[in-house]
PDB file of N, CA and C in Angstrom:
ATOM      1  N   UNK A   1       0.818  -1.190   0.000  1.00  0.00           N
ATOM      2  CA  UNK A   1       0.000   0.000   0.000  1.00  0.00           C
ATOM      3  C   UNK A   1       0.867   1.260   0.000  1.00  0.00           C
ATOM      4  N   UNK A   2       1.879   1.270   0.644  1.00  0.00           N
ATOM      5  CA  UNK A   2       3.096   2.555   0.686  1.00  0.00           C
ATOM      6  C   UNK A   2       3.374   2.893  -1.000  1.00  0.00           C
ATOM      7  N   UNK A   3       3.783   1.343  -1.743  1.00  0.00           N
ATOM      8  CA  UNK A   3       4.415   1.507  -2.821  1.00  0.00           C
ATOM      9  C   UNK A   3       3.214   2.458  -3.424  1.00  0.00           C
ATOM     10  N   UNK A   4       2.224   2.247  -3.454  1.00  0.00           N
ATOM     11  CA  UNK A   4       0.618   2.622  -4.280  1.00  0.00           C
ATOM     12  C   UNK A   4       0.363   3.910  -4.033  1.00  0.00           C
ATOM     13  N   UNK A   5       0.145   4.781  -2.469  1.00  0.00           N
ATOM     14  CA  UNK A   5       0.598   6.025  -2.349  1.00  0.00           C
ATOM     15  C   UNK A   5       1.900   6.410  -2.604  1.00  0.00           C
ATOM     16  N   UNK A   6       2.521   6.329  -2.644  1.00  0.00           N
ATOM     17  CA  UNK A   6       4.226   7.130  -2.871  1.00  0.00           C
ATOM     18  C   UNK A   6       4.209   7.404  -4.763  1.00  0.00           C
ATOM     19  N   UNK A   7       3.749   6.128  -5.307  1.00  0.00           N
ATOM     20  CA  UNK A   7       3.182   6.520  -6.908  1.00  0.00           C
ATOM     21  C   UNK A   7       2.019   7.822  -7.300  1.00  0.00           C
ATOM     22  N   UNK A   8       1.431   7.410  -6.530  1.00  0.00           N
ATOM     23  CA  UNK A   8       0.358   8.699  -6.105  1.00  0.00           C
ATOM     24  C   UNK A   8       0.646   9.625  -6.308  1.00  0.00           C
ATOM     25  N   UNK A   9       1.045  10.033  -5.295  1.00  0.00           N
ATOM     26  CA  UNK A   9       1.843  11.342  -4.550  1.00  0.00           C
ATOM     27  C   UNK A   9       2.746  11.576  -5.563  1.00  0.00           C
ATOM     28  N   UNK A  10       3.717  11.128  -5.696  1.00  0.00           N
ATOM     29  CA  UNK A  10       4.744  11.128  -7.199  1.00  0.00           C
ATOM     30  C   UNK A  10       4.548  11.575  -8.059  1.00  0.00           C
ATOM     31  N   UNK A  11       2.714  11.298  -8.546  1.00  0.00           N
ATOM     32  CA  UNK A  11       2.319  11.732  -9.477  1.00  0.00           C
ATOM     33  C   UNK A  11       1.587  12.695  -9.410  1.00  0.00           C
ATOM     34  N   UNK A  12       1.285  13.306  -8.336  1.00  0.00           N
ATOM     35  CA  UNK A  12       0.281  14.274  -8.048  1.00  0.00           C
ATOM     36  C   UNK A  12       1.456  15.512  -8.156  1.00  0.00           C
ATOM     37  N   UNK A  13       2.532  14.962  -7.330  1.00  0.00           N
ATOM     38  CA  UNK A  13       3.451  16.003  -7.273  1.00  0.00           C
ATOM     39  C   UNK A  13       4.067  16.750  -8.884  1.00  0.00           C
ATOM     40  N   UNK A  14       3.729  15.547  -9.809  1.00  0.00           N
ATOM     41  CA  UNK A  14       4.911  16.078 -11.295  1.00  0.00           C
ATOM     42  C   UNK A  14       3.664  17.009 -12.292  1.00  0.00           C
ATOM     43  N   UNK A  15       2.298  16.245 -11.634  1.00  0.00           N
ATOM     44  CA  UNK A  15       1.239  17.249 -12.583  1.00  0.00           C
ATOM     45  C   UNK A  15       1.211  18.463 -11.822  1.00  0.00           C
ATOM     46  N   UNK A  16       1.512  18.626 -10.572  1.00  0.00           N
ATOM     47  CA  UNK A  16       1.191  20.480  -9.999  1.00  0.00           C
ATOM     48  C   UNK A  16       2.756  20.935 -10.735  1.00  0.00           C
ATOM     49  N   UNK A  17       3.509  19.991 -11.070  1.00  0.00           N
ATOM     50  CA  UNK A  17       5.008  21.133 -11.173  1.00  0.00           C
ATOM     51  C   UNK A  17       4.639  21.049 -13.155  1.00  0.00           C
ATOM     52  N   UNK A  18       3.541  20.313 -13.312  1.00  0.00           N
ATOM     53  CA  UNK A  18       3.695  21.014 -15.100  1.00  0.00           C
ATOM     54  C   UNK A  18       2.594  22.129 -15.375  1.00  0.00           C
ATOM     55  N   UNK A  19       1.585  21.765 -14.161  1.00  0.00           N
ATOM     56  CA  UNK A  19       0.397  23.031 -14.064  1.00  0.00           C
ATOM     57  C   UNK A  19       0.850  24.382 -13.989  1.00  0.00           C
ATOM     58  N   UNK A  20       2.268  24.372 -13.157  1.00  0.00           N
ATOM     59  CA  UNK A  20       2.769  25.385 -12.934  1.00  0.00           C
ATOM     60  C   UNK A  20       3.556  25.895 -13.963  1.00  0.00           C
ATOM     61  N   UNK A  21       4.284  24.975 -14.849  1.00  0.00           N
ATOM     62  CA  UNK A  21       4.925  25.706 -15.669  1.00  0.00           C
ATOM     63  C   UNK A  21       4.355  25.984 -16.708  1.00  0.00           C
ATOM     64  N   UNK A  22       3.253  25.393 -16.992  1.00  0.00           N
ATOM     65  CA  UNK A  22       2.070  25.926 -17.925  1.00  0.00           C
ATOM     66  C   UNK A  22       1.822  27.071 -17.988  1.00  0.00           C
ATOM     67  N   UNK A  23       1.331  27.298 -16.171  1.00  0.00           N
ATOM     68  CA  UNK A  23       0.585  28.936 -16.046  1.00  0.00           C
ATOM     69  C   UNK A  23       1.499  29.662 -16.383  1.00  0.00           C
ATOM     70  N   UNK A  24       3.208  29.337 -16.201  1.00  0.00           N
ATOM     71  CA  UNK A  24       3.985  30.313 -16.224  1.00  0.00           C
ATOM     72  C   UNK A  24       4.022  30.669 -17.769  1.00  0.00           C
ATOM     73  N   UNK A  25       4.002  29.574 -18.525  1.00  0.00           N
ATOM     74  CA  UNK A  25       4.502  29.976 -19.969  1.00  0.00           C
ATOM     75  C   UNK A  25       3.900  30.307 -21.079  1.00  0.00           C
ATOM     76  N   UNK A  26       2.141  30.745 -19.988  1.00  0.00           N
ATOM     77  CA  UNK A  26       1.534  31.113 -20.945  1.00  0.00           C
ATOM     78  C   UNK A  26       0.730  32.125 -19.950  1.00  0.00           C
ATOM     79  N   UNK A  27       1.475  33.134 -18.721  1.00  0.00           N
ATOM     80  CA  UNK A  27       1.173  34.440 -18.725  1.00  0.00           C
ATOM     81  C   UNK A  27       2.199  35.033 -19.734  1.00  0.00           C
ATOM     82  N   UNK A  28       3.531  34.736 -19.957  1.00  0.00           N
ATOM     83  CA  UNK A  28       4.484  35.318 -20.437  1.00  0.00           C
ATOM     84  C   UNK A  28       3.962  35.092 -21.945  1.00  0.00           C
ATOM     85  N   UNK A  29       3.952  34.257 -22.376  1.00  0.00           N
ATOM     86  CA  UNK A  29       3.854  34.141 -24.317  1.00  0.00           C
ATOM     87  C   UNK A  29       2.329  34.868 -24.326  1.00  0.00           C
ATOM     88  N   UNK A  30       1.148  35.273 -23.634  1.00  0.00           N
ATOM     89  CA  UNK A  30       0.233  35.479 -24.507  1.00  0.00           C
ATOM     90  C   UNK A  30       0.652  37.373 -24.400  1.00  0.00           C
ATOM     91  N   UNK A  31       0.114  37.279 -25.763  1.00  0.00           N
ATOM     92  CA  UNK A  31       0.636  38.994 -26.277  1.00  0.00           C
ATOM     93  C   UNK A  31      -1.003  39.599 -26.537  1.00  0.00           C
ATOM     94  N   UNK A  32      -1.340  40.611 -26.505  1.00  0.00           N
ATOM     95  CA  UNK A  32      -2.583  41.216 -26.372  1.00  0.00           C
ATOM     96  C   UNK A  32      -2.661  41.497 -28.326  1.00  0.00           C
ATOM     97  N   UNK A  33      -2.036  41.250 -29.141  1.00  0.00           N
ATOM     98  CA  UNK A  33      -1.813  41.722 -30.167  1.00  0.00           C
ATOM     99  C   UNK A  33      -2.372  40.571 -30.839  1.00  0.00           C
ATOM    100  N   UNK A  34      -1.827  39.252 -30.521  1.00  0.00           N
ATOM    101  CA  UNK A  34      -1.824  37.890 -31.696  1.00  0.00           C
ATOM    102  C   UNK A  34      -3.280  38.041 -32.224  1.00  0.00           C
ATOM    103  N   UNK A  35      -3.064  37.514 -33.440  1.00  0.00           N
ATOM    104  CA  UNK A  35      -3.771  37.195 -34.013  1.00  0.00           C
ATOM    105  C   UNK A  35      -5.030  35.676 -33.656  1.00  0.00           C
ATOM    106  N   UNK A  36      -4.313  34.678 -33.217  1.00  0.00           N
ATOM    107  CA  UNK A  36      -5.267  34.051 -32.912  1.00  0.00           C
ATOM    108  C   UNK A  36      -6.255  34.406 -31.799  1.00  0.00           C
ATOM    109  N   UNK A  37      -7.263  33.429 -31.301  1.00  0.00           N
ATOM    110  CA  UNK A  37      -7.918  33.908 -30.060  1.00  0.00           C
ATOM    111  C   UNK A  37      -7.084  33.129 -28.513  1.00  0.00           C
ATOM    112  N   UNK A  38      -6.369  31.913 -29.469  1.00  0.00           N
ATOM    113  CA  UNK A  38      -5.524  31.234 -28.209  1.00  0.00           C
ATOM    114  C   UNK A  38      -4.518  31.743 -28.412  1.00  0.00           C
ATOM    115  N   UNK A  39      -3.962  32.081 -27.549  1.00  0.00           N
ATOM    116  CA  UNK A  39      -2.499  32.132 -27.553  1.00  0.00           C
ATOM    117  C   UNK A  39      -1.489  31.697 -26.792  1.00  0.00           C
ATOM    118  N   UNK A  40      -0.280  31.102 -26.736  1.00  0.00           N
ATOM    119  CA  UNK A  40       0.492  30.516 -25.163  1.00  0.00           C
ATOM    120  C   UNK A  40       0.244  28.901 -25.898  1.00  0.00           C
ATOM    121  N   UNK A  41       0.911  28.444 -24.722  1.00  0.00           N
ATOM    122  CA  UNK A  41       0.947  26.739 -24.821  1.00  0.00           C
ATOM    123  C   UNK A  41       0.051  26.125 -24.572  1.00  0.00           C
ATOM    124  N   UNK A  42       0.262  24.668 -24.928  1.00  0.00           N
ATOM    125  CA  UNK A  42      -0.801  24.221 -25.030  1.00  0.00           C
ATOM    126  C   UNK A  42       0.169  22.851 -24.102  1.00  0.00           C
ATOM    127  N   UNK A  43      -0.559  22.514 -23.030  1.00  0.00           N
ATOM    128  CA  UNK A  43      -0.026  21.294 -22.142  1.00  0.00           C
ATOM    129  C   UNK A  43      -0.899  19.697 -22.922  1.00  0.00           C
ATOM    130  N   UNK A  44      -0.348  18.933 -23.068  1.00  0.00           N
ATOM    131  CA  UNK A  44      -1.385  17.521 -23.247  1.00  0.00           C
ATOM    132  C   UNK A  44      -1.179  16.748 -21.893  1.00  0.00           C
ATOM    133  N   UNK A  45      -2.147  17.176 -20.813  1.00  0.00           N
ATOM    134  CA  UNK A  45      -2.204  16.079 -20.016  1.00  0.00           C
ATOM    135  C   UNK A  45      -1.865  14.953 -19.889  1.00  0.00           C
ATOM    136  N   UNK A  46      -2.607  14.072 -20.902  1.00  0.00           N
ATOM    137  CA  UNK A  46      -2.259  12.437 -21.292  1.00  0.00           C
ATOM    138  C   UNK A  46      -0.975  12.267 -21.368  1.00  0.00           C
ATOM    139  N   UNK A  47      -0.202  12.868 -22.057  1.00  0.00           N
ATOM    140  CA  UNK A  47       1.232  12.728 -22.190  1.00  0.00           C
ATOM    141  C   UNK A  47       1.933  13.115 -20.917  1.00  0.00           C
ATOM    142  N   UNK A  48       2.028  14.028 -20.271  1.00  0.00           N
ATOM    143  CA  UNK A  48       2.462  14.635 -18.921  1.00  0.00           C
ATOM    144  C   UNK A  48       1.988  13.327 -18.162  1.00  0.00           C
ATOM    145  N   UNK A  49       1.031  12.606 -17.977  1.00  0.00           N
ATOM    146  CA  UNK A  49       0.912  11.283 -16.696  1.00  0.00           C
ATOM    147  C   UNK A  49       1.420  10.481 -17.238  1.00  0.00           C
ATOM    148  N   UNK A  50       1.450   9.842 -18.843  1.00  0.00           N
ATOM    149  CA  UNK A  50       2.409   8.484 -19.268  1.00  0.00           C
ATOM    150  C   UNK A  50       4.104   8.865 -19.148  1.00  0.00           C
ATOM    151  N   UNK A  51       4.511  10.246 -19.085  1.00  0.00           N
ATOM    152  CA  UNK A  51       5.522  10.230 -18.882  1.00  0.00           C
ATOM    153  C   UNK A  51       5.814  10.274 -17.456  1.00  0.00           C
ATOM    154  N   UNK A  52       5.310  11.078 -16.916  1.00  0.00           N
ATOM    155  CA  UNK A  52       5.358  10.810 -15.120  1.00  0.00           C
ATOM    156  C   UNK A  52       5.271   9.108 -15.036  1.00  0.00           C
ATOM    157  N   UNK A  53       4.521   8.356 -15.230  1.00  0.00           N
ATOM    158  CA  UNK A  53       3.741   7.174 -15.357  1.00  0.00           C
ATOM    159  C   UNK A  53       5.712   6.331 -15.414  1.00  0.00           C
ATOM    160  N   UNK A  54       5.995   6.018 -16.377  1.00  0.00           N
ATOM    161  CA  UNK A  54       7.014   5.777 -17.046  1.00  0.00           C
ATOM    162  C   UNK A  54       8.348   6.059 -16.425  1.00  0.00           C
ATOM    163  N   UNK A  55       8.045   7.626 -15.431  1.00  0.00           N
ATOM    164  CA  UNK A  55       9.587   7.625 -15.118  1.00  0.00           C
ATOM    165  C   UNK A  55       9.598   7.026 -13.732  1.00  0.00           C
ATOM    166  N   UNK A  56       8.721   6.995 -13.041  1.00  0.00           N
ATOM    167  CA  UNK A  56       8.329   6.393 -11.970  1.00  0.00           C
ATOM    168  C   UNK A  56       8.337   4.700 -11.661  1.00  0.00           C
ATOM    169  N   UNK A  57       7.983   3.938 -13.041  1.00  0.00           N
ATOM    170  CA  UNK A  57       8.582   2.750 -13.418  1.00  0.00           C
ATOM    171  C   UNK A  57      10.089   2.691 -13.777  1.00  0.00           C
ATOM    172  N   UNK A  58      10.442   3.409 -14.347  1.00  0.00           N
ATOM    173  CA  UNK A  58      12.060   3.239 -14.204  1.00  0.00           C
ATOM    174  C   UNK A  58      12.531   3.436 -13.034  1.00  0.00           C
ATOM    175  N   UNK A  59      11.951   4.102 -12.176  1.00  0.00           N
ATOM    176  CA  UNK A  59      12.443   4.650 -10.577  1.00  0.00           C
ATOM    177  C   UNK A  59      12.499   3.137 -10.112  1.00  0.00           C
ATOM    178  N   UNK A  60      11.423   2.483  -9.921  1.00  0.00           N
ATOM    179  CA  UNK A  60      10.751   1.713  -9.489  1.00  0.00           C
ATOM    180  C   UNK A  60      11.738   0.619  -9.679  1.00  0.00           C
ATOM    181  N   UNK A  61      12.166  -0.142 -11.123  1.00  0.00           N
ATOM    182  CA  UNK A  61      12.818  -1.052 -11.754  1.00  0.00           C
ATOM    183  C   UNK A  61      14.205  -1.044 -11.116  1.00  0.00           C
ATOM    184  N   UNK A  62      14.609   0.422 -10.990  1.00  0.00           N
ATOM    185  CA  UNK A  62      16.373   0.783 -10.651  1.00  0.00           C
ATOM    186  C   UNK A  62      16.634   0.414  -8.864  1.00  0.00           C
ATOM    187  N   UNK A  63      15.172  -0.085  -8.622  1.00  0.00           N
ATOM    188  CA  UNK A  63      15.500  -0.462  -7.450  1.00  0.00           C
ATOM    189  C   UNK A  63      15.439  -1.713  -6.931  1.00  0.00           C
ATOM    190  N   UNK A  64      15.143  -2.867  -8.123  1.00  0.00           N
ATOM    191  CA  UNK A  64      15.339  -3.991  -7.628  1.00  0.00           C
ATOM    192  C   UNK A  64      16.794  -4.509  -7.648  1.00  0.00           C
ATOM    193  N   UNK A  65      17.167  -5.449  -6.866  1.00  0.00           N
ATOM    194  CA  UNK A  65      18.278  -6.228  -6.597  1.00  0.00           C
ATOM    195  C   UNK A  65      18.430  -7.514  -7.692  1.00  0.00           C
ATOM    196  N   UNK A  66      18.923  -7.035  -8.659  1.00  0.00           N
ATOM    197  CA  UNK A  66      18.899  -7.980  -9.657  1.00  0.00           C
ATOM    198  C   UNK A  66      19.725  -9.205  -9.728  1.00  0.00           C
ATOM    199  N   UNK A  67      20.884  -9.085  -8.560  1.00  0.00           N
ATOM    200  CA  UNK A  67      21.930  -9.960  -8.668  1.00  0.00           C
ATOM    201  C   UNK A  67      20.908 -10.773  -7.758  1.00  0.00           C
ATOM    202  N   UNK A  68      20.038 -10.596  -6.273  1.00  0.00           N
ATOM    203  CA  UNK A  68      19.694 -11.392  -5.627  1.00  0.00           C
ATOM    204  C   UNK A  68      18.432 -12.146  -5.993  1.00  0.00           C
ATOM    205  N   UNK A  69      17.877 -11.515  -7.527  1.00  0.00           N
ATOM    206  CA  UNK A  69      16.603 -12.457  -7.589  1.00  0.00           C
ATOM    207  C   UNK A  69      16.287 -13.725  -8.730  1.00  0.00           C
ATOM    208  N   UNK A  70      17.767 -14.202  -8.861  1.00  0.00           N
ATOM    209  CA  UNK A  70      17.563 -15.801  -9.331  1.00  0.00           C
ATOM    210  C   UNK A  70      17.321 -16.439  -7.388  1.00  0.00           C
ATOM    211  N   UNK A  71      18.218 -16.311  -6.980  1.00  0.00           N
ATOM    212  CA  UNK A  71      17.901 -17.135  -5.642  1.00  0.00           C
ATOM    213  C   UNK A  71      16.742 -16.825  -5.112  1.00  0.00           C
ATOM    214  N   UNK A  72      16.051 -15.716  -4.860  1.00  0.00           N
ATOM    215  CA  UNK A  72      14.710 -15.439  -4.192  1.00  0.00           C
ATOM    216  C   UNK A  72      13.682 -16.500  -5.168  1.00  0.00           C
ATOM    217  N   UNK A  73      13.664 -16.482  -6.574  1.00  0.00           N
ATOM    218  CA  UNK A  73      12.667 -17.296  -7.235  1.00  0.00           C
ATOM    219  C   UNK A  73      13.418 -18.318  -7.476  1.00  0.00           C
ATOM    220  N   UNK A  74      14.242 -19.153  -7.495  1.00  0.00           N
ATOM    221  CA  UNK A  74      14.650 -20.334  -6.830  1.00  0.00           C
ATOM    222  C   UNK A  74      14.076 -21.218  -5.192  1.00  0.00           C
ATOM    223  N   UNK A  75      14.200 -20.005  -4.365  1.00  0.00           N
ATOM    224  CA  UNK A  75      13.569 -20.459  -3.285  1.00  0.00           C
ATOM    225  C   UNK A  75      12.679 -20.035  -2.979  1.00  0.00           C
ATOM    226  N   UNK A  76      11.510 -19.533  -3.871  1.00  0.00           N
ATOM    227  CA  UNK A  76      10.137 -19.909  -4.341  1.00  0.00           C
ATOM    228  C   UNK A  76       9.474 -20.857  -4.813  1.00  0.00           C
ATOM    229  N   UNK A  77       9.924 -21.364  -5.722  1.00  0.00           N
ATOM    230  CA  UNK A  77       9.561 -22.483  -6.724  1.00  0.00           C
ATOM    231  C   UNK A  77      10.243 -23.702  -5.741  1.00  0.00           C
ATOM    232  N   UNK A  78      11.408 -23.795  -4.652  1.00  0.00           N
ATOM    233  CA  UNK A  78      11.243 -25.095  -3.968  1.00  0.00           C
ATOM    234  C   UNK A  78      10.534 -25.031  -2.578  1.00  0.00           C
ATOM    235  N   UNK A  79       9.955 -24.247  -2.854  1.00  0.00           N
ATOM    236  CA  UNK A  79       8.907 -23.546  -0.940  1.00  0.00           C
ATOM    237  C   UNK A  79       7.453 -24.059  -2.192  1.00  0.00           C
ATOM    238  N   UNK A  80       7.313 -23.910  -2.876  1.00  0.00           N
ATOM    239  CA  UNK A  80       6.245 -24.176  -3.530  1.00  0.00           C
ATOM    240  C   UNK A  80       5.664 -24.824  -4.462  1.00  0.00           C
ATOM    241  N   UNK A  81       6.574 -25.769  -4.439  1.00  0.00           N
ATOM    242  CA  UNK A  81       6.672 -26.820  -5.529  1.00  0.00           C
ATOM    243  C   UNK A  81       5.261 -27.886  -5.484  1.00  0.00           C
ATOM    244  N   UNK A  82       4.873 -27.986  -4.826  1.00  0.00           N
ATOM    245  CA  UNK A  82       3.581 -29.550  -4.836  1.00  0.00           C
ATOM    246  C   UNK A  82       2.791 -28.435  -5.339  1.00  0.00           C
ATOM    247  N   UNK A  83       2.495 -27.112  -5.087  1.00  0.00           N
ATOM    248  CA  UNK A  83       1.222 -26.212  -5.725  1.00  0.00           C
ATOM    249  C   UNK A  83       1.936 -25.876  -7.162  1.00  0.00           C
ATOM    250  N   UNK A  84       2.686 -25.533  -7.191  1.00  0.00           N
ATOM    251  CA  UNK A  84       3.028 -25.257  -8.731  1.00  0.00           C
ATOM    252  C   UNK A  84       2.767 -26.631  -9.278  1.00  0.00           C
ATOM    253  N   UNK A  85       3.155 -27.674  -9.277  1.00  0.00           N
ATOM    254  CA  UNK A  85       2.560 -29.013 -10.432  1.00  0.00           C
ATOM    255  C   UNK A  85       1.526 -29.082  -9.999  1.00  0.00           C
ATOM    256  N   UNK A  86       0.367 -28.560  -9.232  1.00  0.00           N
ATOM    257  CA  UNK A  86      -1.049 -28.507  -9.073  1.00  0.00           C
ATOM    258  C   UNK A  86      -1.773 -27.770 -10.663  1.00  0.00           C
ATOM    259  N   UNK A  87      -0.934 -26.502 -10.144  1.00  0.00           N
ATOM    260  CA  UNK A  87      -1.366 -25.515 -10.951  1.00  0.00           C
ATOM    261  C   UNK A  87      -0.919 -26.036 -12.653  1.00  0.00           C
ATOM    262  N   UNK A  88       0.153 -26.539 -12.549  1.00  0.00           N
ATOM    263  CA  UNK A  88       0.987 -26.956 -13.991  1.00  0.00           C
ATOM    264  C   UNK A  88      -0.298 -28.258 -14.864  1.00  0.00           C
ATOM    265  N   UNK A  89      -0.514 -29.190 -14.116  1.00  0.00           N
ATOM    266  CA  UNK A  89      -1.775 -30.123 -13.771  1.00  0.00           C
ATOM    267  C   UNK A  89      -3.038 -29.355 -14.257  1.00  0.00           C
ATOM    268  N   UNK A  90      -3.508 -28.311 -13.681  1.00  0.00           N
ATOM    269  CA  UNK A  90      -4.803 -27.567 -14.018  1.00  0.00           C
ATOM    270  C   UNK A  90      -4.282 -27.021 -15.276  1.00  0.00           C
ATOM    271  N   UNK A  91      -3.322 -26.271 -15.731  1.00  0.00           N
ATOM    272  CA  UNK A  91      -3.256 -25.597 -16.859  1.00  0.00           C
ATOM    273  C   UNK A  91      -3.339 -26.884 -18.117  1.00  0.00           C
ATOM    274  N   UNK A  92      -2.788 -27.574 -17.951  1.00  0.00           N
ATOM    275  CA  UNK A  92      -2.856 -28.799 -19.027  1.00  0.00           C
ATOM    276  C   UNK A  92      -4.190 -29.707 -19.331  1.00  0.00           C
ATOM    277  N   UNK A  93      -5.049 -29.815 -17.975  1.00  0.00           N
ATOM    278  CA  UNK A  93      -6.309 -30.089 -18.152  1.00  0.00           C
ATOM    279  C   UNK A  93      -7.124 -28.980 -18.830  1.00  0.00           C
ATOM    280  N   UNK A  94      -6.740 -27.791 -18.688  1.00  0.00           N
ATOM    281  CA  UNK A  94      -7.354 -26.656 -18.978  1.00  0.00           C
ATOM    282  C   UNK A  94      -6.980 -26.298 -20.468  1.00  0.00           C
ATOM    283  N   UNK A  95      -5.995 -26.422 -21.129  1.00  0.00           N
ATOM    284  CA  UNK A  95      -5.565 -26.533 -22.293  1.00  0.00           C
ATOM    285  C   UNK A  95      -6.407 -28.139 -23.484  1.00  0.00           C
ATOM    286  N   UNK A  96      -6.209 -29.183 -22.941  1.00  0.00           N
ATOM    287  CA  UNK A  96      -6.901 -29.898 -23.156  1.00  0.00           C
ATOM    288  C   UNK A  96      -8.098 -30.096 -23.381  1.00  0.00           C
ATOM    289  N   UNK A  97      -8.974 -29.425 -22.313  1.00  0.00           N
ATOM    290  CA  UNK A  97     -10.425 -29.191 -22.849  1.00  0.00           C
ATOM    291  C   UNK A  97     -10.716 -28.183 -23.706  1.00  0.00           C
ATOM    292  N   UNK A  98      -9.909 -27.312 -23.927  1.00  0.00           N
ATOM    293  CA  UNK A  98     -10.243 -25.902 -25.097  1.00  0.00           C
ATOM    294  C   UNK A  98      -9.710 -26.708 -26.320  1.00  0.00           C
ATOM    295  N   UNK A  99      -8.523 -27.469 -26.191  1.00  0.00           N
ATOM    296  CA  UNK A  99      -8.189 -27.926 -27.852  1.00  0.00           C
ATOM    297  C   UNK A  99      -9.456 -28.955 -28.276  1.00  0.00           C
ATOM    298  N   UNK A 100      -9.968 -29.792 -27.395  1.00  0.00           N
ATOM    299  CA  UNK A 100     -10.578 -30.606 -28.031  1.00  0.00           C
ATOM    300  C   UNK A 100     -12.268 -29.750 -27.335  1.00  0.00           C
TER     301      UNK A 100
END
C-alpha cells in the first residue's frame, strides 16, 4: 500500500510542477496583439501522466536487486513446488479441454 501512495503522490506532485509551468509559460507568451484567439501553450495532459507514469517505473525497476533475484525465485519455486505441479496439472487439463 506505501508503494501505491508514494506513486500517487509522485504523481500528483509532477502534474502540480507542469500546471505550474504551464501557467507560467503562458502568462508570459500570450501577447494582447496575436492574431489568434488562443495564444500561449498548449499542455497535453495524457502525455504529462504516461511520462510521469514511465519515469516512476524506471524509478521503481532501478531499485530492484537484480543480482539477488535468481535465488529469491529459486527459493520460491522449492517452498512451492507440490502447488506449482497442481497448478501446472490444471493448466494442461485446462488446455486440453479448449483444444478438443
Amino acid at each position: 500500500m506505501r508503494a501505491v501512495l508514494g506513486f500517487f503522490s509522485s504523481l500528483a506532485l509532477g502534474l502540480m510542477i507542469a500546471a505550474i509551468l504551464v501557467i507560467g509559460a503562458t502568462s508570459v507568451m500570450n501577447n494582447p496583439t496575436a492574431q489568434s484567439p488562443i495564444s500561449g501553450t498548449l499542455l497535453d495532459y495524457v502525455s504529462v501522466v504516461i511520462g510521469l507514469g514511465i519515469g516512476l517505473v524506471i524509478a521503481v525497476v532501478g531499485r530492484i536487486s537484480w543480482s539477488e533475484l535468481p535465488r529469491r525465485v529459486a527459493h520460491f519455486v522449492l517452498r512451492h513446488a507440490s502447488r506449482l505441479r497442481l497448478i501446472a496439472w490444471a493448466a494442461v487439463f485446462v488446455v486440453i479441454i479448449i483444444y478438443f
